[in-house]
Protein backbone atom coordinates (compact mmCIF):
# COMPACT_ATOMS: atom_id res chain seq x y z
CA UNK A 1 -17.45 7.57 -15.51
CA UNK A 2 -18.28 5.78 -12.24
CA UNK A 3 -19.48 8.09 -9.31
CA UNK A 4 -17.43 8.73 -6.78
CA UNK A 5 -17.22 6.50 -3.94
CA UNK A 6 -18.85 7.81 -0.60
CA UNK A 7 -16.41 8.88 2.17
CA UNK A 8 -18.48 10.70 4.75
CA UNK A 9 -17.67 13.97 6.38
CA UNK A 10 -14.02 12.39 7.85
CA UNK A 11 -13.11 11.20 4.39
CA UNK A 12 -13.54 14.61 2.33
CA UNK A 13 -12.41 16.47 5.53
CA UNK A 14 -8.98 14.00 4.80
CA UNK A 15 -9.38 15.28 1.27
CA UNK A 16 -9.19 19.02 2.22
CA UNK A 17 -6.04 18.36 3.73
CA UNK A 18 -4.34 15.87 1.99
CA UNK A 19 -4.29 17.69 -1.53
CA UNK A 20 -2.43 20.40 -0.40
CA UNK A 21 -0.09 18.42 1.80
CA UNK A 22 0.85 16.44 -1.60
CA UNK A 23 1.55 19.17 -3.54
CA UNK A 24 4.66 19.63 -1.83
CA UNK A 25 5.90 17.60 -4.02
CA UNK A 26 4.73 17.22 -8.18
CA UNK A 27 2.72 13.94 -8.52
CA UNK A 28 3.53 12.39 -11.67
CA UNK A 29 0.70 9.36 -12.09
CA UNK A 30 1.51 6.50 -14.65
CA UNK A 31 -1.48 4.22 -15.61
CA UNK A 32 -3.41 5.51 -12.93
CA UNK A 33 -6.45 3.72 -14.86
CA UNK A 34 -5.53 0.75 -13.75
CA UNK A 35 -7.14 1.37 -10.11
CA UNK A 36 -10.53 0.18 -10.74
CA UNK A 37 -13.43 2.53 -10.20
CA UNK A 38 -15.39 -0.03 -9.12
CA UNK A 39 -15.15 -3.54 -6.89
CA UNK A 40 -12.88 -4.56 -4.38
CA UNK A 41 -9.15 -4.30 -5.18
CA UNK A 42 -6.27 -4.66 -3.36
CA UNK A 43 -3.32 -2.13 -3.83
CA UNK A 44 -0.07 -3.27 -2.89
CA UNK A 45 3.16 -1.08 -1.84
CA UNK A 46 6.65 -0.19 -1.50
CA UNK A 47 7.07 2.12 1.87
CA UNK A 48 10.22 4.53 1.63
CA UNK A 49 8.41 7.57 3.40
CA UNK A 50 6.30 8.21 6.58
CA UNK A 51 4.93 10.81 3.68
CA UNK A 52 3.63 8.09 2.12
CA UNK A 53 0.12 7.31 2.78
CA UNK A 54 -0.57 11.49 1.92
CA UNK A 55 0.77 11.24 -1.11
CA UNK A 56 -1.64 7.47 -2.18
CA UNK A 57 -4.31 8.29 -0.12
CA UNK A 58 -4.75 11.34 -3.19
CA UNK A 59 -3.66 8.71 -5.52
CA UNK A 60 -6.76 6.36 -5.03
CA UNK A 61 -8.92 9.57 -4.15
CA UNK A 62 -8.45 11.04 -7.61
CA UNK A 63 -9.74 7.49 -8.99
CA UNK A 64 -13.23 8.55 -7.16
CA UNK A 65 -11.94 5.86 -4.57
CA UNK A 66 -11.58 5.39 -0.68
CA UNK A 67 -8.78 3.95 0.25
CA UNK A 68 -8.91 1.65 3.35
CA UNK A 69 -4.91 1.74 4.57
CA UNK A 70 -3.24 -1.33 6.63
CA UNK A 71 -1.64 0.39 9.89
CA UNK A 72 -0.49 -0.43 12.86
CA UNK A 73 -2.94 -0.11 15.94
CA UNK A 74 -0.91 2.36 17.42
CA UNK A 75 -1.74 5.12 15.08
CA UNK A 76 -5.83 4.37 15.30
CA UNK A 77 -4.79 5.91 18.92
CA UNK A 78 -3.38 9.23 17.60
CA UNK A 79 -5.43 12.00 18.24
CA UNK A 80 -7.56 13.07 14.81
CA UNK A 81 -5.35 10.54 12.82
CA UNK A 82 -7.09 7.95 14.39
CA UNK A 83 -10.33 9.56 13.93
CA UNK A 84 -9.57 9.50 10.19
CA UNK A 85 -8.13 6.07 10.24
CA UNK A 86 -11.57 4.65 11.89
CA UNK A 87 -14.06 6.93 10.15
CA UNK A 88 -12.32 6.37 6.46
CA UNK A 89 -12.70 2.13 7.30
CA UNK A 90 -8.51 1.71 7.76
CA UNK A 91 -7.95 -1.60 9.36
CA UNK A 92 -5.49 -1.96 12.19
CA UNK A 93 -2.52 -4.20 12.82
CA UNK A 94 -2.01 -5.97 15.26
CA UNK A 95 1.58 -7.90 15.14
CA UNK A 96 2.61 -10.70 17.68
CA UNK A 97 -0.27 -10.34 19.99
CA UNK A 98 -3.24 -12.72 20.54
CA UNK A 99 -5.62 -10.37 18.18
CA UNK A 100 -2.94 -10.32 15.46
CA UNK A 101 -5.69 -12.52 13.03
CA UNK A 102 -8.40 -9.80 13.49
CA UNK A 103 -6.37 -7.65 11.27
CA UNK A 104 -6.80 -9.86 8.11
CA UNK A 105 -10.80 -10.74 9.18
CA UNK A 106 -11.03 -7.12 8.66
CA UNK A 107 -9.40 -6.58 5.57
CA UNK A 108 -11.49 -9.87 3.91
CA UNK A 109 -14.52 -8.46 5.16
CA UNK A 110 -13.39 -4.92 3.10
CA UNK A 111 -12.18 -6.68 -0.02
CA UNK A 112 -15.71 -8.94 -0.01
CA UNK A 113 -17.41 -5.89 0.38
CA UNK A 114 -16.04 -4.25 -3.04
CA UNK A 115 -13.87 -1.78 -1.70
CA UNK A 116 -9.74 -1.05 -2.02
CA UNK A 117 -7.13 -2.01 1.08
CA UNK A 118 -4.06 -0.52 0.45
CA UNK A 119 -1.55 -2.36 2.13
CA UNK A 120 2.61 -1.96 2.41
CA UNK A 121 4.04 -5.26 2.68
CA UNK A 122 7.00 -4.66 4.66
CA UNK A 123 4.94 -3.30 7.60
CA UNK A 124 6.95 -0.58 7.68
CA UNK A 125 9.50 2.55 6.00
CA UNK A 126 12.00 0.17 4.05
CA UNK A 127 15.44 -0.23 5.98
CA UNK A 128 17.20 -0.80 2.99
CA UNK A 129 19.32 2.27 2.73
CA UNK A 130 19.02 2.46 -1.07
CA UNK A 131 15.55 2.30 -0.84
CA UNK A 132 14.59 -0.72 -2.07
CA UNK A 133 12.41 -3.03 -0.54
CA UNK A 134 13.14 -5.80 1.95
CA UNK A 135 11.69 -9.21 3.18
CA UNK A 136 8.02 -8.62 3.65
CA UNK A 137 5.02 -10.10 5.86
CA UNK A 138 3.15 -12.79 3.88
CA UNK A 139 -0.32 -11.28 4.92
CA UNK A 140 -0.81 -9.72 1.47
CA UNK A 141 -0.15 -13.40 -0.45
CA UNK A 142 -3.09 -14.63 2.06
CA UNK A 143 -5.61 -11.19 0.99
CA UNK A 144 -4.76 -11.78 -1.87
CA UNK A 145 -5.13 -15.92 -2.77
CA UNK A 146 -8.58 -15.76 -0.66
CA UNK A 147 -10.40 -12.91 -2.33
CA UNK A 148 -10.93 -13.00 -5.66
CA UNK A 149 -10.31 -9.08 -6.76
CA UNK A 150 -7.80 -7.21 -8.86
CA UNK A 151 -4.13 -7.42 -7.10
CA UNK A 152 -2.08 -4.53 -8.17
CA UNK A 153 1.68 -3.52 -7.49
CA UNK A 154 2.28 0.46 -6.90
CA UNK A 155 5.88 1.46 -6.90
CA UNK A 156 6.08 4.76 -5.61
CA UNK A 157 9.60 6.83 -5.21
CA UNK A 158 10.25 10.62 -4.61
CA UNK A 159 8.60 11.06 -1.13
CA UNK A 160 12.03 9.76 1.03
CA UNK A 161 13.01 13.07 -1.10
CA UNK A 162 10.75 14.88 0.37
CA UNK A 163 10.69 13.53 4.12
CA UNK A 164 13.22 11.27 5.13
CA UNK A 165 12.03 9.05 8.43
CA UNK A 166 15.03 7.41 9.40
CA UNK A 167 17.14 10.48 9.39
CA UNK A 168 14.40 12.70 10.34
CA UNK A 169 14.72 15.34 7.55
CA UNK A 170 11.78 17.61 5.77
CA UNK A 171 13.06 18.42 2.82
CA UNK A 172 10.14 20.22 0.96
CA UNK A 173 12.42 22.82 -1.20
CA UNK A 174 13.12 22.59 -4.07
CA UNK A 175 10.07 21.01 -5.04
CA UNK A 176 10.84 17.15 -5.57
CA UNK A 177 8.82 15.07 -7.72
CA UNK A 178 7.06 11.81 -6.72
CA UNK A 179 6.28 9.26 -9.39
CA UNK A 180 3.74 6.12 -8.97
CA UNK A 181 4.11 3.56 -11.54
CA UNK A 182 1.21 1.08 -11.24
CA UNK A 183 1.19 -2.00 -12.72
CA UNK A 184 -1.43 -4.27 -14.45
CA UNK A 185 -3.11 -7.11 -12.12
CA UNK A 186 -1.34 -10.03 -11.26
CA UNK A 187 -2.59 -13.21 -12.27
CA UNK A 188 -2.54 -15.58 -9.48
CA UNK A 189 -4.72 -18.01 -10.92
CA UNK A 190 -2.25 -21.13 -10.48
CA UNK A 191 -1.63 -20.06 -6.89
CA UNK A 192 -5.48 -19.93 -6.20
CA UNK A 193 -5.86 -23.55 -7.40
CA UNK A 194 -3.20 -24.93 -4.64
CA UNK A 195 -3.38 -25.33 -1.16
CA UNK A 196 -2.32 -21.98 0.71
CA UNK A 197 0.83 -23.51 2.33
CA UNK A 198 3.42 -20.95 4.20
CA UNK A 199 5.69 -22.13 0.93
CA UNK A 200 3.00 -21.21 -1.57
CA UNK A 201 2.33 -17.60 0.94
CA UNK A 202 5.84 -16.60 0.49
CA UNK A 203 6.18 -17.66 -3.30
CA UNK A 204 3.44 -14.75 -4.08
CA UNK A 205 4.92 -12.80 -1.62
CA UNK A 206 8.29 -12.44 -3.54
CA UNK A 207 6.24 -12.55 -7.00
CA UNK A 208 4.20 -9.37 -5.62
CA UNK A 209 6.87 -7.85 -4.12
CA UNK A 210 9.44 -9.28 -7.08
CA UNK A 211 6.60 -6.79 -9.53
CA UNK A 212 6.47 -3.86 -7.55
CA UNK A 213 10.39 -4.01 -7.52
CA UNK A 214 10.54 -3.77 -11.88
CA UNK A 215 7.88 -1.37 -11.49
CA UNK A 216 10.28 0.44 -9.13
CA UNK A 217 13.27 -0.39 -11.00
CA UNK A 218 11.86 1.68 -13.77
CA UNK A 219 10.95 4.25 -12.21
CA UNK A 220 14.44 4.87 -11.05
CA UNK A 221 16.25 3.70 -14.61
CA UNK A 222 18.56 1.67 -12.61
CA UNK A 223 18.76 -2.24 -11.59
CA UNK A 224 18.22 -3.53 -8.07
CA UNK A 225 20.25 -5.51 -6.51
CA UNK A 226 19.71 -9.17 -5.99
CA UNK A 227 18.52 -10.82 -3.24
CA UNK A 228 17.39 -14.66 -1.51
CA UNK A 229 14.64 -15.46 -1.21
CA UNK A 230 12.23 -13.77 2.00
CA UNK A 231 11.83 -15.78 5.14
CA UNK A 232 9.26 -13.94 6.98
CA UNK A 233 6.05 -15.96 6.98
CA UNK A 234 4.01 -13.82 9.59
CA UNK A 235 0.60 -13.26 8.37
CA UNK A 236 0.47 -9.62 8.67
């Protein structure tokens, strides 16, 4: 078994808080091996709950992993969140502003350096009132054609049971359970041997987001609807 993964005093002070926020709800892990205990990875997605990040953060911890979360700038600025955010290596996001391209220098710098970036895709809590996931930032297809590490889809569902965002509801009781479904690396080979063109960005795009979607799908034992194609090409 691979050692764990050095935090620091900010990471396993995370820890000591996280776990027990999770076990709000019951965690139900399947193929949590596929997280590699070693080298750079990146884990991609879906985003139904501001819960969220508790509830994977533990998920990539219990691999003996740090995870290194995508967020938006505004929440390195929260008091102690922040602190954890900069001391655990998270990567802000910047989004139409003139710095916007320092978020993904970071996260190829992380990934080159052989550790995970969780990232969510949609940049946000899905809209889609089912819960499915919507149009997405290409940013992930660009991570992922330019570093050559494991990509891997996470469907997640059961913490919008637990804390709904958009209708501002904590629902701990009764216990709900939150299932993670994590699928085997995509192959992107094909895509890595063509020129990164904002067509070719938002082909992987859907194809990541298209696999965390089945992974989703059964999860829930029940078919999502279909959709067009995305049209979002912003990096991040």
């Amino acid at each position: 078994m691979a050692d764990r993964e050095k935090g620091g005093f900010w990471v396993g002070f995370t820890a000591t808080c996280f776990y027990p926020l999770s076990r709000v709800a019951r965690c139900e892990y399947r193929h949590p091996e596929r997280v590699p205990r070693t080298g750079g990875a990146l884990l991609v997605l879906n985003h139904v709950s501001h819960f969220d990040p508790i509830t994977d953060a533990v998920l990539v911890h219990r691999q003996r992993r740090v995870p290194r979360f995508m967020a938006k700038d505004t929440l390195f600025k929260v008091p102690v969140l922040g602190r954890i955010l900069v001391s655990s290596g998270g990567i802000p996001v910047y989004r139409r502003r003139s710095n916007a391209g320092e978020s993904l220098r970071e996260a190829h710098r992380t990934l080159r350096e052989g550790k995970i970036v969780v990232i969510y895709p949609e940049g946000t809590i899905t809209r889609d009132p089912d819960g499915w996931m919507k149009n997405s930032y290409t940013g992930v297809a660009r991570l992922a054609l330019e570093n050559d590490v494991p990509v891997i889809p996470v469907a997640r569902w059961g913490t919008n049971l637990v804390l709904d965002g958009y209708r501002k509801k904590f629902r701990p009781l009764p216990r709900k359970t939150v299932v993670f479904n994590i699928g085997e690396p995509v192959d992107l080979t094909r895509y890595r041997e063509l020129p990164v063109t904002s067509a070719s960005l938002r082909e992987v795009t859907d194809l990541l987001t298209g696999e965390i979607t089945k992974l989703l799908a059964d999860i829930r034992g029940e078919q999502p609807p279909s959709k067009e194609p995305g049209s979002r090409v912003s990096d991040v």
